[in-house]
Structure formats: structure tokens, C-alpha cells
PDB file of N, CA and C in Angstrom:
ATOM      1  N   UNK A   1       8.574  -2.973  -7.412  1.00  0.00           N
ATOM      2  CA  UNK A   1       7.747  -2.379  -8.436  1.00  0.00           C
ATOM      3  C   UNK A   1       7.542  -3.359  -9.588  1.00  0.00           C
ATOM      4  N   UNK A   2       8.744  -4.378 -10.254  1.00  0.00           N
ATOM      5  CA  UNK A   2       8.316  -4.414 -10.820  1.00  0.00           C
ATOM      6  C   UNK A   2       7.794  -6.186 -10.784  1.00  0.00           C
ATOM      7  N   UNK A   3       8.173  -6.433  -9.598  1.00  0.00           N
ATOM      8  CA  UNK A   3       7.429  -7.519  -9.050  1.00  0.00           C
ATOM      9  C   UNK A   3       5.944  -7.751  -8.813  1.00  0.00           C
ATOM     10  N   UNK A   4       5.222  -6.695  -8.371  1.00  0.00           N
ATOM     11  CA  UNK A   4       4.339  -5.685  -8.193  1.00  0.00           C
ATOM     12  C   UNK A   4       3.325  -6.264  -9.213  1.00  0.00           C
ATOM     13  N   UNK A   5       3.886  -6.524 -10.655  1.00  0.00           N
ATOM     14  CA  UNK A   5       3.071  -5.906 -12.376  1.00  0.00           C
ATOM     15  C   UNK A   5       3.501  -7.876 -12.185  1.00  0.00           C
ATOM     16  N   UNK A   6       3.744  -8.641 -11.558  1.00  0.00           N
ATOM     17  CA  UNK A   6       3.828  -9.919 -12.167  1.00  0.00           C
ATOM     18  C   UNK A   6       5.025 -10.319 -12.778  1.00  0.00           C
ATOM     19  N   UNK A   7       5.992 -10.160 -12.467  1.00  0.00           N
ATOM     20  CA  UNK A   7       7.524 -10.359 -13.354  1.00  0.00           C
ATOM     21  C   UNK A   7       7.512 -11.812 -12.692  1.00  0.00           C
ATOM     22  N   UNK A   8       8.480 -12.400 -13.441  1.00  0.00           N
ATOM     23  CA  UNK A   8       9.329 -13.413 -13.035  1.00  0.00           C
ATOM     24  C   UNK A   8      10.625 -13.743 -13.097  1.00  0.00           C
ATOM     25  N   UNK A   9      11.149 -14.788 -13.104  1.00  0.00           N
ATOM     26  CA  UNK A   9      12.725 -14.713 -13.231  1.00  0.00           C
ATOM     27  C   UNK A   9      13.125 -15.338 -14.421  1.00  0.00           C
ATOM     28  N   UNK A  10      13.553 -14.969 -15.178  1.00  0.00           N
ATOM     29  CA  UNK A  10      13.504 -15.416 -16.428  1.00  0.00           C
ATOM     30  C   UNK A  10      15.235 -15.664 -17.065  1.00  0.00           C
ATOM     31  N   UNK A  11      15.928 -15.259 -16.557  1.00  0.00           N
ATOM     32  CA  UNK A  11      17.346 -15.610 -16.723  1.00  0.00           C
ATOM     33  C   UNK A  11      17.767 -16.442 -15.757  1.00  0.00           C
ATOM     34  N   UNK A  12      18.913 -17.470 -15.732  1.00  0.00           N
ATOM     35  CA  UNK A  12      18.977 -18.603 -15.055  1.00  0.00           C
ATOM     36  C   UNK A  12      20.254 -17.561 -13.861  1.00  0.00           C
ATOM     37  N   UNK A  13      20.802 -17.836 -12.711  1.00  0.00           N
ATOM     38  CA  UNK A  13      21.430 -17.323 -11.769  1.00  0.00           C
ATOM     39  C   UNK A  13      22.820 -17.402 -11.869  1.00  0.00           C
ATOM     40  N   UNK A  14      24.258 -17.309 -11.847  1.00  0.00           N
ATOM     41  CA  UNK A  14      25.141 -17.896 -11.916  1.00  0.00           C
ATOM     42  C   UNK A  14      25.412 -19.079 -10.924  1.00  0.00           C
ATOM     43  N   UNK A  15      26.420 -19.460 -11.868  1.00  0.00           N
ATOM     44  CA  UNK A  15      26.355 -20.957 -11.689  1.00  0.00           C
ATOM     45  C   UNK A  15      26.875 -21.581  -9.984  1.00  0.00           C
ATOM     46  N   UNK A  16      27.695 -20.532  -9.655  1.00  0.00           N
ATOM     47  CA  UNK A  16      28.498 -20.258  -8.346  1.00  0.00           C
ATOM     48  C   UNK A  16      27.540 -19.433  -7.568  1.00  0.00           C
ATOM     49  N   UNK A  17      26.319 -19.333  -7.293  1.00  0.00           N
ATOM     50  CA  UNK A  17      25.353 -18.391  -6.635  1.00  0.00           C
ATOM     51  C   UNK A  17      25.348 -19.412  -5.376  1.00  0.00           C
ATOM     52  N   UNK A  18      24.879 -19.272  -3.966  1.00  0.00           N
ATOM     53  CA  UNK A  18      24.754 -19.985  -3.027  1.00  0.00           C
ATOM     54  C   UNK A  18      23.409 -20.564  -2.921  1.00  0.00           C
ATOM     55  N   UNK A  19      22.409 -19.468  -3.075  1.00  0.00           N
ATOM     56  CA  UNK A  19      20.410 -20.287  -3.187  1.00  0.00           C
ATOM     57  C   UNK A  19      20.385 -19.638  -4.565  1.00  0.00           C
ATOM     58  N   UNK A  20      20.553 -20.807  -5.427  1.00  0.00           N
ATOM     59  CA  UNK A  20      19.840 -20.268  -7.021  1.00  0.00           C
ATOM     60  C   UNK A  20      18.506 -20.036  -6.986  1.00  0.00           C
ATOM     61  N   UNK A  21      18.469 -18.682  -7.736  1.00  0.00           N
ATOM     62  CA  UNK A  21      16.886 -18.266  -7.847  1.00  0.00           C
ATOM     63  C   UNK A  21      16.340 -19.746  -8.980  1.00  0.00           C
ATOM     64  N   UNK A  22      15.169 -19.947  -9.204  1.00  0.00           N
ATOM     65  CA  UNK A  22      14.426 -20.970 -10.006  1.00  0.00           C
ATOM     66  C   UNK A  22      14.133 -20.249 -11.081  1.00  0.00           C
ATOM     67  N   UNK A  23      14.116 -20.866 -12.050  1.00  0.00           N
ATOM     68  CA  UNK A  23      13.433 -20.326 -13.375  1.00  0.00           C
ATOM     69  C   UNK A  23      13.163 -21.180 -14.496  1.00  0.00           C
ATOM     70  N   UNK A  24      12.874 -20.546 -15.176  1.00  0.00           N
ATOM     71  CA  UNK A  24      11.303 -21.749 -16.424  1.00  0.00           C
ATOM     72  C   UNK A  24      12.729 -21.653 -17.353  1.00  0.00           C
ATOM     73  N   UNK A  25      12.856 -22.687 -17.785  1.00  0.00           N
ATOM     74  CA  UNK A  25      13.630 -22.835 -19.046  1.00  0.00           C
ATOM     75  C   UNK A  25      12.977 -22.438 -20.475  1.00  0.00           C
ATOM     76  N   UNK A  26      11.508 -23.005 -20.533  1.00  0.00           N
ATOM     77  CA  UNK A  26      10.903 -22.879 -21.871  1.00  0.00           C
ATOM     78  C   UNK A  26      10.525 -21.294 -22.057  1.00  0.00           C
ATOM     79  N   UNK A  27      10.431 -20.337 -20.326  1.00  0.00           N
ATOM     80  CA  UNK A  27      10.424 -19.215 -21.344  1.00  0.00           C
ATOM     81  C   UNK A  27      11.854 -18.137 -21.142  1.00  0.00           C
ATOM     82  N   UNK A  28      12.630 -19.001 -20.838  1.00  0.00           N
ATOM     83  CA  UNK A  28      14.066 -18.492 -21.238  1.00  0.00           C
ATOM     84  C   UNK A  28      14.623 -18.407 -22.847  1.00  0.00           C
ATOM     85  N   UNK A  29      14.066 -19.896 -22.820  1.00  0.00           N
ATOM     86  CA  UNK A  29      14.422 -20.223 -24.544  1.00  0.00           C
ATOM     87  C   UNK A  29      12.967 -18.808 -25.259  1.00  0.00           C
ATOM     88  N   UNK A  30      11.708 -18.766 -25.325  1.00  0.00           N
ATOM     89  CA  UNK A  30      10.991 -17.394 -25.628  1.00  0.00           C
ATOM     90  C   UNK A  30      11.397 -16.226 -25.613  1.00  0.00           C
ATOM     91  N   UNK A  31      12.181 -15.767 -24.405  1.00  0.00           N
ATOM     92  CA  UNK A  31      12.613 -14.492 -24.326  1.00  0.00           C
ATOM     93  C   UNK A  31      14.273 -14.678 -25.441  1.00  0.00           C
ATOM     94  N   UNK A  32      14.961 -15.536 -25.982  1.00  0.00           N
ATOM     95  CA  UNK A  32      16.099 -15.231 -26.249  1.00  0.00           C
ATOM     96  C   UNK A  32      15.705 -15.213 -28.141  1.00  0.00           C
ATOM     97  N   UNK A  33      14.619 -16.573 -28.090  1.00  0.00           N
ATOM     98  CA  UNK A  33      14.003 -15.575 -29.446  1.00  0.00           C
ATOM     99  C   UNK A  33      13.541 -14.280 -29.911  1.00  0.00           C
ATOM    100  N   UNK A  34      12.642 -13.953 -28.628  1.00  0.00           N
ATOM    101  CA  UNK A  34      12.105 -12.519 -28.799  1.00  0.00           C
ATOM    102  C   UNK A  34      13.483 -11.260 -29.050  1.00  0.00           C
ATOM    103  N   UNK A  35      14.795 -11.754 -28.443  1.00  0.00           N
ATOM    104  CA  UNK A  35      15.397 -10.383 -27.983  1.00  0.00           C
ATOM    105  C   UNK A  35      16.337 -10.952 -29.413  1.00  0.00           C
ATOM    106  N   UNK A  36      16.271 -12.242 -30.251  1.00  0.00           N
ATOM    107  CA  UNK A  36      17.004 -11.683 -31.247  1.00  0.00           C
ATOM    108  C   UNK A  36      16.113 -11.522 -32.320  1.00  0.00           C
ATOM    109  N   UNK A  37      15.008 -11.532 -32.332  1.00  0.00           N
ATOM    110  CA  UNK A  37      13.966 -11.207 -33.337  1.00  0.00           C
ATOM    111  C   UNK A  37      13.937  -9.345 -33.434  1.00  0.00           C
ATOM    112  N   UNK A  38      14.217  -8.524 -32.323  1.00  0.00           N
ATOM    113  CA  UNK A  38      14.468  -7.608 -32.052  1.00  0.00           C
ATOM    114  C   UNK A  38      15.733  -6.987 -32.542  1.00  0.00           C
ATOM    115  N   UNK A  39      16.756  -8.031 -31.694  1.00  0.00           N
ATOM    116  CA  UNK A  39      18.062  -7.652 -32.704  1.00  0.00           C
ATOM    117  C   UNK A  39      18.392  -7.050 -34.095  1.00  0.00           C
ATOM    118  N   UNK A  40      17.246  -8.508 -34.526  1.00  0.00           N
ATOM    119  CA  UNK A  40      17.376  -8.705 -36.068  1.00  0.00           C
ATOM    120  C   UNK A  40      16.384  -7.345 -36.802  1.00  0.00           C
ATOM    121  N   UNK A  41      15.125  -6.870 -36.199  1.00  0.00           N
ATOM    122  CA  UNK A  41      15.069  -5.799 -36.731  1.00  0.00           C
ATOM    123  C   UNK A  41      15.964  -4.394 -36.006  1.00  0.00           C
ATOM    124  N   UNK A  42      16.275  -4.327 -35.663  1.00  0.00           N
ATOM    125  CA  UNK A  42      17.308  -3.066 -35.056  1.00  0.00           C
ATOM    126  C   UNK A  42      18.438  -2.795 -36.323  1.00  0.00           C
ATOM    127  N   UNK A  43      18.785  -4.144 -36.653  1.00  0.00           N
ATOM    128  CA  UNK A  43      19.529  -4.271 -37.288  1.00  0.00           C
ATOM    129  C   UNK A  43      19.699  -3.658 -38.518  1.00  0.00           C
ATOM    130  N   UNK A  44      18.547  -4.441 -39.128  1.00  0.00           N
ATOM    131  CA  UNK A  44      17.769  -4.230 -40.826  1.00  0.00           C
ATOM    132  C   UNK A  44      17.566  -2.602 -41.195  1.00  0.00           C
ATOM    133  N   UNK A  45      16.782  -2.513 -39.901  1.00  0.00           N
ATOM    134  CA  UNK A  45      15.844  -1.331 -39.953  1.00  0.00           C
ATOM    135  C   UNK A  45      16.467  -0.446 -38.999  1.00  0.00           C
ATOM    136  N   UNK A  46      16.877   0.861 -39.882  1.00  0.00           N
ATOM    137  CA  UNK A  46      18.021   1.750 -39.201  1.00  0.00           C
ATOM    138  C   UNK A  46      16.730   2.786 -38.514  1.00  0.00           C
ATOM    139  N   UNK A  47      15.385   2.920 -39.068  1.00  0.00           N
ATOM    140  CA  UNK A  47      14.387   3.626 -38.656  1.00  0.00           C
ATOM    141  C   UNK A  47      13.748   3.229 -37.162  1.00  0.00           C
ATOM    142  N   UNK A  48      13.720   2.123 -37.211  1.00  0.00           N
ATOM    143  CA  UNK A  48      13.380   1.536 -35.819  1.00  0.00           C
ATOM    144  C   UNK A  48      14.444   1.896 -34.802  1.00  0.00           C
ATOM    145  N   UNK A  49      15.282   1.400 -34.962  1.00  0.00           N
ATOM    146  CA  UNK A  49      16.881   1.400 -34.011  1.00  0.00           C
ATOM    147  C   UNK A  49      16.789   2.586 -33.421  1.00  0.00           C
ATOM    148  N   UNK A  50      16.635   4.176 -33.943  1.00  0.00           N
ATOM    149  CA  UNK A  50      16.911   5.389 -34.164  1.00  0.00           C
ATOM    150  C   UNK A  50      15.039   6.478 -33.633  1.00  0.00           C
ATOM    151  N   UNK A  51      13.939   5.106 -34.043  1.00  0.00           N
ATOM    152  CA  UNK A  51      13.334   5.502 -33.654  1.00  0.00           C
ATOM    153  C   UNK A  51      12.832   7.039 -34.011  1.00  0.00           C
ATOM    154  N   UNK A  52      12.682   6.948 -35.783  1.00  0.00           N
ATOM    155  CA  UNK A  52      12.449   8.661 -36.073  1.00  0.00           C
ATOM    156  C   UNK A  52      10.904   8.861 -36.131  1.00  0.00           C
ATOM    157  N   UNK A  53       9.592   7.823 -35.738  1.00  0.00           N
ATOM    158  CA  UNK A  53       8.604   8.181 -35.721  1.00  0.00           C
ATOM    159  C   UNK A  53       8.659   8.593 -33.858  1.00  0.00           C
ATOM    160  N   UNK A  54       7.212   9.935 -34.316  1.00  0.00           N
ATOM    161  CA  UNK A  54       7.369  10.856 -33.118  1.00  0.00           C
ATOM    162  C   UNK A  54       6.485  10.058 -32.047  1.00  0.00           C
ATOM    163  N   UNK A  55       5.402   9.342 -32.710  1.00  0.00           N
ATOM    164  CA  UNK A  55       4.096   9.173 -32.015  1.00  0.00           C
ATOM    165  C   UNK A  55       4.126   7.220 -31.801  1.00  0.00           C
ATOM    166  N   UNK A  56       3.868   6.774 -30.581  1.00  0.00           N
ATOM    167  CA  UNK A  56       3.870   5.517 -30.196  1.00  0.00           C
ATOM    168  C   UNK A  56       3.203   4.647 -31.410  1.00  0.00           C
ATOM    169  N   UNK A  57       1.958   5.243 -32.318  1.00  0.00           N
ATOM    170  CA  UNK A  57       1.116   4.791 -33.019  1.00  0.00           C
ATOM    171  C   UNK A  57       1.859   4.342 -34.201  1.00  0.00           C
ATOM    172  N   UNK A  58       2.591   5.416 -34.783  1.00  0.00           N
ATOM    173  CA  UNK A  58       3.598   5.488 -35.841  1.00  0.00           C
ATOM    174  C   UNK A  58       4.721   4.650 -35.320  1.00  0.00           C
ATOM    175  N   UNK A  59       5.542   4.108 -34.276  1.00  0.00           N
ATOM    176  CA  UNK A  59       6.460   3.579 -34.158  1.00  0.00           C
ATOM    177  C   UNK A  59       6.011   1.876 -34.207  1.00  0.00           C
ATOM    178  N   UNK A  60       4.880   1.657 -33.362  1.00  0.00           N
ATOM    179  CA  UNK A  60       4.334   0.712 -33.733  1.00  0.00           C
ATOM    180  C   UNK A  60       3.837   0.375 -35.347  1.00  0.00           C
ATOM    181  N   UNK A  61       3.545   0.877 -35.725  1.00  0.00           N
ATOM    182  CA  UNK A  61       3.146   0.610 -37.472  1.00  0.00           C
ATOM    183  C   UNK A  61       4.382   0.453 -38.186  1.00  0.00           C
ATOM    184  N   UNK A  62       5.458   1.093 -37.655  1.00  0.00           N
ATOM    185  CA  UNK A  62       6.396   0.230 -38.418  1.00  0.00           C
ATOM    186  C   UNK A  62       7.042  -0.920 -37.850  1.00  0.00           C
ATOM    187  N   UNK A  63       7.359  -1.062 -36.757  1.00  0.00           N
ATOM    188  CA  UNK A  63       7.558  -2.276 -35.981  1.00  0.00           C
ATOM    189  C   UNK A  63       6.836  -3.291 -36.689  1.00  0.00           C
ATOM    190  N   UNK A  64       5.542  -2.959 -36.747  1.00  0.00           N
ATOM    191  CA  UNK A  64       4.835  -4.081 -37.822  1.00  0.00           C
ATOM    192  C   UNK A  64       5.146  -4.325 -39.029  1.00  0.00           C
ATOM    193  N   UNK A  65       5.608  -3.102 -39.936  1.00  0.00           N
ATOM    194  CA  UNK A  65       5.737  -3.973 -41.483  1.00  0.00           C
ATOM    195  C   UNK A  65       7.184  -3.871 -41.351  1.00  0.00           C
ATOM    196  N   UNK A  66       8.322  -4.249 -40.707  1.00  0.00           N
ATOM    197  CA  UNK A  66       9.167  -3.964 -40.697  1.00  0.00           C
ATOM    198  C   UNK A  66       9.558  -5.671 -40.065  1.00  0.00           C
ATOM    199  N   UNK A  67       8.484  -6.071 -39.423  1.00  0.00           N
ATOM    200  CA  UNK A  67       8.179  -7.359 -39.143  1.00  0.00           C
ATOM    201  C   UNK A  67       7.603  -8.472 -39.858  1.00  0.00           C
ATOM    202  N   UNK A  68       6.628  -7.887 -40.958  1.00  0.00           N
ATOM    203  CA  UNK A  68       5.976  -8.543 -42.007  1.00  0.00           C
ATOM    204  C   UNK A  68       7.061  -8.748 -42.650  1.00  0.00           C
ATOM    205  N   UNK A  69       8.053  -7.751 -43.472  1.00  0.00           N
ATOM    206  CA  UNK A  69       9.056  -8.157 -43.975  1.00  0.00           C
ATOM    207  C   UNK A  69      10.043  -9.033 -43.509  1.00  0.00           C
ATOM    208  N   UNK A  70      10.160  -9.020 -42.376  1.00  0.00           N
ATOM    209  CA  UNK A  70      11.451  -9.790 -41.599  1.00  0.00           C
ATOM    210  C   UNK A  70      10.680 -11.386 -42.491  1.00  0.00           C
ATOM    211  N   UNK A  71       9.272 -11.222 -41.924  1.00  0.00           N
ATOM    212  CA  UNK A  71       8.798 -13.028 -41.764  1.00  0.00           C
ATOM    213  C   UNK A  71       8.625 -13.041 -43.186  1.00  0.00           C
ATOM    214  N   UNK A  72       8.203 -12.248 -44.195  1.00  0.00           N
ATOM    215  CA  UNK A  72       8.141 -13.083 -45.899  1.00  0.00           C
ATOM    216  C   UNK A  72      10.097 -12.982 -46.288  1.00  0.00           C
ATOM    217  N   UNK A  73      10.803 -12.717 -45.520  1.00  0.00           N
ATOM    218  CA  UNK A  73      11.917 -12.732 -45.688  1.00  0.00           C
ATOM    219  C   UNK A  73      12.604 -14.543 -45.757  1.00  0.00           C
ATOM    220  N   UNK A  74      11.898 -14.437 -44.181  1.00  0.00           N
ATOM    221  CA  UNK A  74      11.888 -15.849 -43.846  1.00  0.00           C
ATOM    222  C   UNK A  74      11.642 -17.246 -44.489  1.00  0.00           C
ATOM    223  N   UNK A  75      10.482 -16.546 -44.802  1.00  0.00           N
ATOM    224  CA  UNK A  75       9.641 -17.588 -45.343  1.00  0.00           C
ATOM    225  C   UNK A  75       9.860 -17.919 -46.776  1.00  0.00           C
ATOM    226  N   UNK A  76      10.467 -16.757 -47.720  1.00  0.00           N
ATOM    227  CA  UNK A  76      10.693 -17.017 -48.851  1.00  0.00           C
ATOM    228  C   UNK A  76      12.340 -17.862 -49.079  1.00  0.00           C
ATOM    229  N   UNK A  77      12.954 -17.614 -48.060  1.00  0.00           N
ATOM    230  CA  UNK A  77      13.984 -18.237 -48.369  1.00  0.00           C
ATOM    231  C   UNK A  77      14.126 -19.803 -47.588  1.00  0.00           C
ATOM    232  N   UNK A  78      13.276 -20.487 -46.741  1.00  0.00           N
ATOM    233  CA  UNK A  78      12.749 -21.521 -46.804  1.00  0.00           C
ATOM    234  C   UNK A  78      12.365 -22.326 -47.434  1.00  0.00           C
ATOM    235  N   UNK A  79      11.382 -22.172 -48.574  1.00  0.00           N
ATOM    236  CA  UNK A  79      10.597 -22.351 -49.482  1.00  0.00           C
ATOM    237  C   UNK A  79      11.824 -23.034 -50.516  1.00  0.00           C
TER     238      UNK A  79
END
């Protein structure tokens, strides 16, 4: 199924496996940003984590400024 939708292998195999599956390094390193960029709002944002908007529309809209903030977060303490 979910081979099906285009997946790939995106985590590397253990190291002791007999035929290692293959996989892309550059979007290993993508996915481990993405899942702590995620982290990092789960974290912040006890509303997201918990998920108290009812409607996909509303959960997304905050995902977004909840993200805007993460990045002028970023960005201001760069600067």
C-alpha cells in the first residue's frame, strides 16, 4: 500500500542486515530535519502536540504561525 503512493526507503538498514536495502543519504539527512523541526514545535506548542483544533483547516493554520514563530525565532537570534 504504501509502496503503491511512491514511498521509498529512507532510513539506512542495520548494519548486520545480510542484503542492505539502498537508500539516499541526502534525503535521510531532510527527513531528520523535518522530524526535529516537528519535534521542536510539539514541543513549544502544547496546542499542536494535543491537537485542540477540531477541523484539518484550523490545525493547519496553526501549524503555520506556530511555524512563522519558530523561524523569526530563529532568525532573530542569529542576527
Amino acid at each position: 500500500m504504501i509502496w503503491e503512493q511512491g514511498a521509498i526507503d529512507v532510513i539506512p538498514s542495520k548494519s548486520n542486515r545480510k542484503l542492505p536495502a539502498e537508500f539516499n543519504a541526502a534525503i535521510y539527512r531532510e527527513r531528520n530535519r523535518i522530524e526535529r523541526f516537528f519535534g521542536r514545535l510539539k514541543a513549544s506548542f502544547r496546542r499542536i502536540a494535543t491537537r485542540y483544533e477540531k477541523t484539518s483547516r484550523n490545525f493547519m493554520s496553526m501549524i503555520k504561525l506556530a511555524s512563522v514563530r519558530l523561524w523569526i525565532e530563529f532568525y532573530e537570534s542569529a542576527a
